[in-house]
Protein backbone atom coordinates (compact mmCIF):
# COMPACT_ATOMS: atom_id res chain seq x y z
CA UNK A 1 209.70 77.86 92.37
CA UNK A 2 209.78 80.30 95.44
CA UNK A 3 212.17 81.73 97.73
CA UNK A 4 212.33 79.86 101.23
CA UNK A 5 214.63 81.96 104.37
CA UNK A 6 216.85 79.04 105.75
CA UNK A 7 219.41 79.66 108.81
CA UNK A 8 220.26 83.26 107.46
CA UNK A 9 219.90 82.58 103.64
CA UNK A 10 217.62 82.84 101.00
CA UNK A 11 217.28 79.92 98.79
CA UNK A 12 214.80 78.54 96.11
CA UNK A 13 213.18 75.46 96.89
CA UNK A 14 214.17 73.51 93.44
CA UNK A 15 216.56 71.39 95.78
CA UNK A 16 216.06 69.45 99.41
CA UNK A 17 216.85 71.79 102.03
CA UNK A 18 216.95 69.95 104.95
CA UNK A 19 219.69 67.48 106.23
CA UNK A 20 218.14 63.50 106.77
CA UNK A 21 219.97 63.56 109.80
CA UNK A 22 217.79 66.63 111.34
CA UNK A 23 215.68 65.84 114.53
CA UNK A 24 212.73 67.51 112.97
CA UNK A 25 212.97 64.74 110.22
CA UNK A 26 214.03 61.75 112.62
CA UNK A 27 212.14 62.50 115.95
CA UNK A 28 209.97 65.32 115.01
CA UNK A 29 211.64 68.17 117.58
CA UNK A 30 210.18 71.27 116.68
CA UNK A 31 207.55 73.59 116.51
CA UNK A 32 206.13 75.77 113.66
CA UNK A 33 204.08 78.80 113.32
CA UNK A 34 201.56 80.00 110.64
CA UNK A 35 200.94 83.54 110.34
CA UNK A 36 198.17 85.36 107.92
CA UNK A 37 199.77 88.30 105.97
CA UNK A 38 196.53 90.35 104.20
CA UNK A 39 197.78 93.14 101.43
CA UNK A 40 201.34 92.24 102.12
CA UNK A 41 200.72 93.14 105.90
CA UNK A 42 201.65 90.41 108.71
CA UNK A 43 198.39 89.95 110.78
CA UNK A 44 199.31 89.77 114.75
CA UNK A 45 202.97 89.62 113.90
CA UNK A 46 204.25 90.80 117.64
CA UNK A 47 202.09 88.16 118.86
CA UNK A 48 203.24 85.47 116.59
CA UNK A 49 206.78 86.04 117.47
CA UNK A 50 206.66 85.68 120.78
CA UNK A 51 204.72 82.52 120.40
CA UNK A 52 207.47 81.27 118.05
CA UNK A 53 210.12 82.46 121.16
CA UNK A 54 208.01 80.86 123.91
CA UNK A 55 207.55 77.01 121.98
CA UNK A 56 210.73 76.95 120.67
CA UNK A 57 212.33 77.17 124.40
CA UNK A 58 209.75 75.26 125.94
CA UNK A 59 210.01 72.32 123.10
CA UNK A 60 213.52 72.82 122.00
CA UNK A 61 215.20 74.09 125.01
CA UNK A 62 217.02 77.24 122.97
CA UNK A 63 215.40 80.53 122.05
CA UNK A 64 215.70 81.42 118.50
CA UNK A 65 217.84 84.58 116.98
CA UNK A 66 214.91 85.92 115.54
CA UNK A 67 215.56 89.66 116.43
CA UNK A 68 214.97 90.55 112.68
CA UNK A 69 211.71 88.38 112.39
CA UNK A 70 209.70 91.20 111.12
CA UNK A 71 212.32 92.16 107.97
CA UNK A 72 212.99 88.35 107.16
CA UNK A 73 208.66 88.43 106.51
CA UNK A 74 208.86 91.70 104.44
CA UNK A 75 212.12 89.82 102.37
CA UNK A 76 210.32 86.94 101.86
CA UNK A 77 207.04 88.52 100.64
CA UNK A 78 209.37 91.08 98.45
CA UNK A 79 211.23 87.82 96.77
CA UNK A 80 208.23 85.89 95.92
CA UNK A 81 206.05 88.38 94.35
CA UNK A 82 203.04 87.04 95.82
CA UNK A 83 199.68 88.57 93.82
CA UNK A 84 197.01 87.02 96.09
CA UNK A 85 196.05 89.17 98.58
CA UNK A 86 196.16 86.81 101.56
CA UNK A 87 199.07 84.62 102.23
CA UNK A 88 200.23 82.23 104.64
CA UNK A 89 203.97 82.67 106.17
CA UNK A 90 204.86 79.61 108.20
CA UNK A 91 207.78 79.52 110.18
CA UNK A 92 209.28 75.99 111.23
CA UNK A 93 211.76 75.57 113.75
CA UNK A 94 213.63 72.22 114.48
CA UNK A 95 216.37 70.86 117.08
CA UNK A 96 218.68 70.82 113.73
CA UNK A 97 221.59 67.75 113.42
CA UNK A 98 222.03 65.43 116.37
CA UNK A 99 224.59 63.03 117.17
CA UNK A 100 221.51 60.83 118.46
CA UNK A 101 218.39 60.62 118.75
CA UNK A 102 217.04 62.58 121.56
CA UNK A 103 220.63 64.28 122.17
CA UNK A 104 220.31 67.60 123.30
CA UNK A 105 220.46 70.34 120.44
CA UNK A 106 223.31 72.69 119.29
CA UNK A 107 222.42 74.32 116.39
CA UNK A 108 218.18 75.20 115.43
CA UNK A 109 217.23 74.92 111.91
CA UNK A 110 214.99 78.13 111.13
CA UNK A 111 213.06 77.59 107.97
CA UNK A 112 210.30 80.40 106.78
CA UNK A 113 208.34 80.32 103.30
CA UNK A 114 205.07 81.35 101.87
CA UNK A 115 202.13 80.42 99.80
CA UNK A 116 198.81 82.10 98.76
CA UNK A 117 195.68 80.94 100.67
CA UNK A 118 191.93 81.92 100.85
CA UNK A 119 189.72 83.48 102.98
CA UNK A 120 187.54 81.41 104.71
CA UNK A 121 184.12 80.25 103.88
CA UNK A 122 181.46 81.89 105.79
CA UNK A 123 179.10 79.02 106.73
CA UNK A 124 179.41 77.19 109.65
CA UNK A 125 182.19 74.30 109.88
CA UNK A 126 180.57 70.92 110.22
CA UNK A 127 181.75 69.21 113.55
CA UNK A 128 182.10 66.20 115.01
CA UNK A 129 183.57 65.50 118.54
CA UNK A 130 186.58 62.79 118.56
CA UNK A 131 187.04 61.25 121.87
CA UNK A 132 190.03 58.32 120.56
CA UNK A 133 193.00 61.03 120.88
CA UNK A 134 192.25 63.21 124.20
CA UNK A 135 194.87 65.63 124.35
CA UNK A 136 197.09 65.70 128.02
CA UNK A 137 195.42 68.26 130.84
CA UNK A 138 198.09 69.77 132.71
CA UNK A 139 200.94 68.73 130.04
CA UNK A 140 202.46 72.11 128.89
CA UNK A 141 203.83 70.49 125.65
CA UNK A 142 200.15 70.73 124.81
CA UNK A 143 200.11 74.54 124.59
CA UNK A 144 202.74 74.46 121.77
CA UNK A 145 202.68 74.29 118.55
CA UNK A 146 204.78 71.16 117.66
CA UNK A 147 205.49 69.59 114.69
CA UNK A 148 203.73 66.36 115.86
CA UNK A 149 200.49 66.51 114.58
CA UNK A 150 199.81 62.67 114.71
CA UNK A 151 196.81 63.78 116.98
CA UNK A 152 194.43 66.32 114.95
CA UNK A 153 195.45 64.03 111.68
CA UNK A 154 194.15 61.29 112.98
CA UNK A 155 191.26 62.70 114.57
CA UNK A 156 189.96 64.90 111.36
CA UNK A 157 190.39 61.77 109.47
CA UNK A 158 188.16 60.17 111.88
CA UNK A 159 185.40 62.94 111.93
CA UNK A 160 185.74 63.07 108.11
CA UNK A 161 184.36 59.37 108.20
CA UNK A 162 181.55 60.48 110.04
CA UNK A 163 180.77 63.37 107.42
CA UNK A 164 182.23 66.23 109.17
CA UNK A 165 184.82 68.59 107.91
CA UNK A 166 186.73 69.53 111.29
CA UNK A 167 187.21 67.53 115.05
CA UNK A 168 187.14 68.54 118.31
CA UNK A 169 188.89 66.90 120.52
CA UNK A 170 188.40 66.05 124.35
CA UNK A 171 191.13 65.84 127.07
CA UNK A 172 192.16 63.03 129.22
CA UNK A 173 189.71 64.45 131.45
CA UNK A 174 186.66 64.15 129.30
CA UNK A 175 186.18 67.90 128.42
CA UNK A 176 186.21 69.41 125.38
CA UNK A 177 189.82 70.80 124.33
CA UNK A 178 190.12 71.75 121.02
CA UNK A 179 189.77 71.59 117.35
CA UNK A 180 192.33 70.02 115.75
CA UNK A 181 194.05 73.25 114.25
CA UNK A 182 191.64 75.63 116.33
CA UNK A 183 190.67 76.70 119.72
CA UNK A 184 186.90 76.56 121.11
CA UNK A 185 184.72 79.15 122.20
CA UNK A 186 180.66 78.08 123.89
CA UNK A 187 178.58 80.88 124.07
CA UNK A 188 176.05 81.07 126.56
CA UNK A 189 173.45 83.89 127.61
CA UNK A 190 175.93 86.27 125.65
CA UNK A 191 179.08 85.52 127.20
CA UNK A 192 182.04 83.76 125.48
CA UNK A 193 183.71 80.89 127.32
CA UNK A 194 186.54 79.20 126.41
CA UNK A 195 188.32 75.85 127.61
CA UNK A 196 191.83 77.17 129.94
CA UNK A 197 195.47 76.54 128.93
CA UNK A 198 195.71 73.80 131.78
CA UNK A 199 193.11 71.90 129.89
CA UNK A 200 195.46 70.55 127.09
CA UNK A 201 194.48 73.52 125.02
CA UNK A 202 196.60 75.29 122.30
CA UNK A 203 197.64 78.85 122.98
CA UNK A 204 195.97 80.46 119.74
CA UNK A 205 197.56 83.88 118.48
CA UNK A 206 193.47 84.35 117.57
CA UNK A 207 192.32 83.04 121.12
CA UNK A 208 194.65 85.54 122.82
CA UNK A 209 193.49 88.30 121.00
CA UNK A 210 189.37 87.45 121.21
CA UNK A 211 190.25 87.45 124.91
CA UNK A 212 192.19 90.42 125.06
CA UNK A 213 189.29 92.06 123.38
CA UNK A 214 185.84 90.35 124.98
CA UNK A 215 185.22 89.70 128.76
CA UNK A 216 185.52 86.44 127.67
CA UNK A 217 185.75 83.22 130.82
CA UNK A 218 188.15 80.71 131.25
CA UNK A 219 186.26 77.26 131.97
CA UNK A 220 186.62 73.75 131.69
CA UNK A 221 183.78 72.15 128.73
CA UNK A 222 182.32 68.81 129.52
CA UNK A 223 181.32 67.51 126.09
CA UNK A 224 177.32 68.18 127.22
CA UNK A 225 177.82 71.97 127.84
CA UNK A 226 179.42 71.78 124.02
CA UNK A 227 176.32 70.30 122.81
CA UNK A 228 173.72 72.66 124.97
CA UNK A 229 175.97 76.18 124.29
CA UNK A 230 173.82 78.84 122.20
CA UNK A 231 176.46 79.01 120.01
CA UNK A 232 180.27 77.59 119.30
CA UNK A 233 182.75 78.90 117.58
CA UNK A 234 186.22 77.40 116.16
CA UNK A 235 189.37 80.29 116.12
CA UNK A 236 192.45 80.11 114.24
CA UNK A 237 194.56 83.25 112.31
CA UNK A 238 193.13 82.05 109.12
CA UNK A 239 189.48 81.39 110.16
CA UNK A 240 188.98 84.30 112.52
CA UNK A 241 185.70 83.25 114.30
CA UNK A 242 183.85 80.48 112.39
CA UNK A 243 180.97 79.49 113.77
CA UNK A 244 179.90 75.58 114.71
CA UNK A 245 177.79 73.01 113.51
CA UNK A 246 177.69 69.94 115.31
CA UNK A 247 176.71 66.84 113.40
C-alpha cells in the first residue's frame, strides 16, 4: 500500500481512484511529470513545476492550483516512508469528467505518488534509430509531456526487436528528434549540439539544465550527423547524461 495526493487529499491506493468517465481514461487528455527526489530531496523541483504549469495549459487549456507543489512532495515522501535513497515522484494531470468526449474541461484531476527507483547503469544505452513513428516538427503538442505515449511504446518495442534497449526517433522531416523518454545530444570537436524545440523535440527538465550550464547549440540532426558525431548522449532526470551506442 502507499499514500497517493488526489485533488487535495491523501488517500491509499487499496481502491480505484479515478472516475471511468475521466478524459485521461477515455481520450487520454493530460500530461504527467516525473521528478527524481535523491535523500528525500526533489531534484530540479522549480523547474519541474513550471513544466507541469506550462503542459498542463498548453494540453489542457487550465493552469493547475499547484501553489503548494513543493509541500504536497515533502507530504508525500513523509507518508510513505520511503527507505531507498532515490525515488521517483510523478505527477499526472488529466482534463477530469466530461460530458463528452473532447468537451472542454471544468474540473483537472491532480494525481501525485511515489515509488523507489535506481540509479542508472553506467554503460552506454544500446540504440537503434526508429524511423516508423516520426514525431511532428513545428507541432507544439510535441514539446509536452502527454499522457499519449503510443509513439515511444511502439517505437522501443520496435528497436527492442532489433536488439537494442532504447529508440530514437526521427521527425517528419527526417532528422533525428528524440529518444523515446529522452532528449539527444551529438558531440562534435567538443561542442554539444542538440536537436531545437521546433524539431518535434521534448522540453527535458535535464536538457534545460545541460544547456543552461554548457555553451551547448541548437541544430537540426539528419540521421547521418547522428551516426558520424564523436559522441551521443541520451538525457532524462533519471539518467542524467548516458552515453550512446548505436547498433
Amino acid at each position: 500500500m502507499s499514500i497517493l495526493y488526489l485533488n487535495g487529499e491523501y488517500v491509499e491506493d487499496t481502491a480505484p481512484l479515478i472516475d471511468h468517465h475521466d478524459s485521461g481514461f477515455t481520450t487520454g487528455i493530460g500530461i504527467f511529470d516525473s521528478m527524481l527526489t535523491v535523500e528525500g530531496k526533489p531534484i530540479h523541483l522549480q523547474d519541474h513545476l513550471e513544466r507541469i504549469n506550462h503542459d498542463t495549459k498548453t494540453v489542457i487549456g487550465l493552469t493547475p492550483d499547484l501553489n503548494n507543489f513543493e509541500a504536497i512532495i515533502h507530504t508525500v515522501l513523509e507518508k510513505n516512508h520511503i527507505t531507498s535513497p532515490h525515488t521517483r515522484i510523478r505527477t499526472t494531470i488529466t482534463g477530469g469528467i466530461v460530458d463528452a468526449p473532447l468537451k472542454p474541461v471544468g474540473n483537472l484531476t491532480i494525481l501525485i505518488d511515489i515509488a523507489p527507483c535506481t540509479p542508472p547503469p553506467k554503460t552506454p544505452v544500446k540504440c537503434a534509430i526508429i524511423t516508423d513513428f516520426p514525431r511532428i516538427v513545428g507541432c507544439v503538442l510535441e514539446n509536452c509531456k502527454r499522457l499519449d505515449y503510443s509513439r515511444s511504446y511502439a517505437a522501443r518495442r520496435t528497436a527492442e526487436i532489433h536488439g537494442a534497449e532504447e529508440a530514437i526517433l526521427i521527425n517528419t522531416e527526417g532528422n533525428i528528434a528524440c529518444g523515446a523518454t529522452s532528449n539527444i545530444f551529438i558531440e562534435e570537436d567538443g561542442a554539444l549540439i542538440t536537436p531545437p524545440l521546433n524539431d518535434g523535440v521534448l522540453a527535458g527538465v535535464t536538457r534545460k539544465n545541460i544547456m543552461t550550464e554548457f555553451n551547448v547549440r541548437q541544430e537540426s540532426i539528419s540521421i547521418e550527423r547522428l551516426k558520424n558525431a564523436d559522441k551521443a548522449y541520451l538525457t532524462n532526470s533519471f539518467i542524467g547524461l548516458r552515453e550512446v551506442q548505436l547498433i
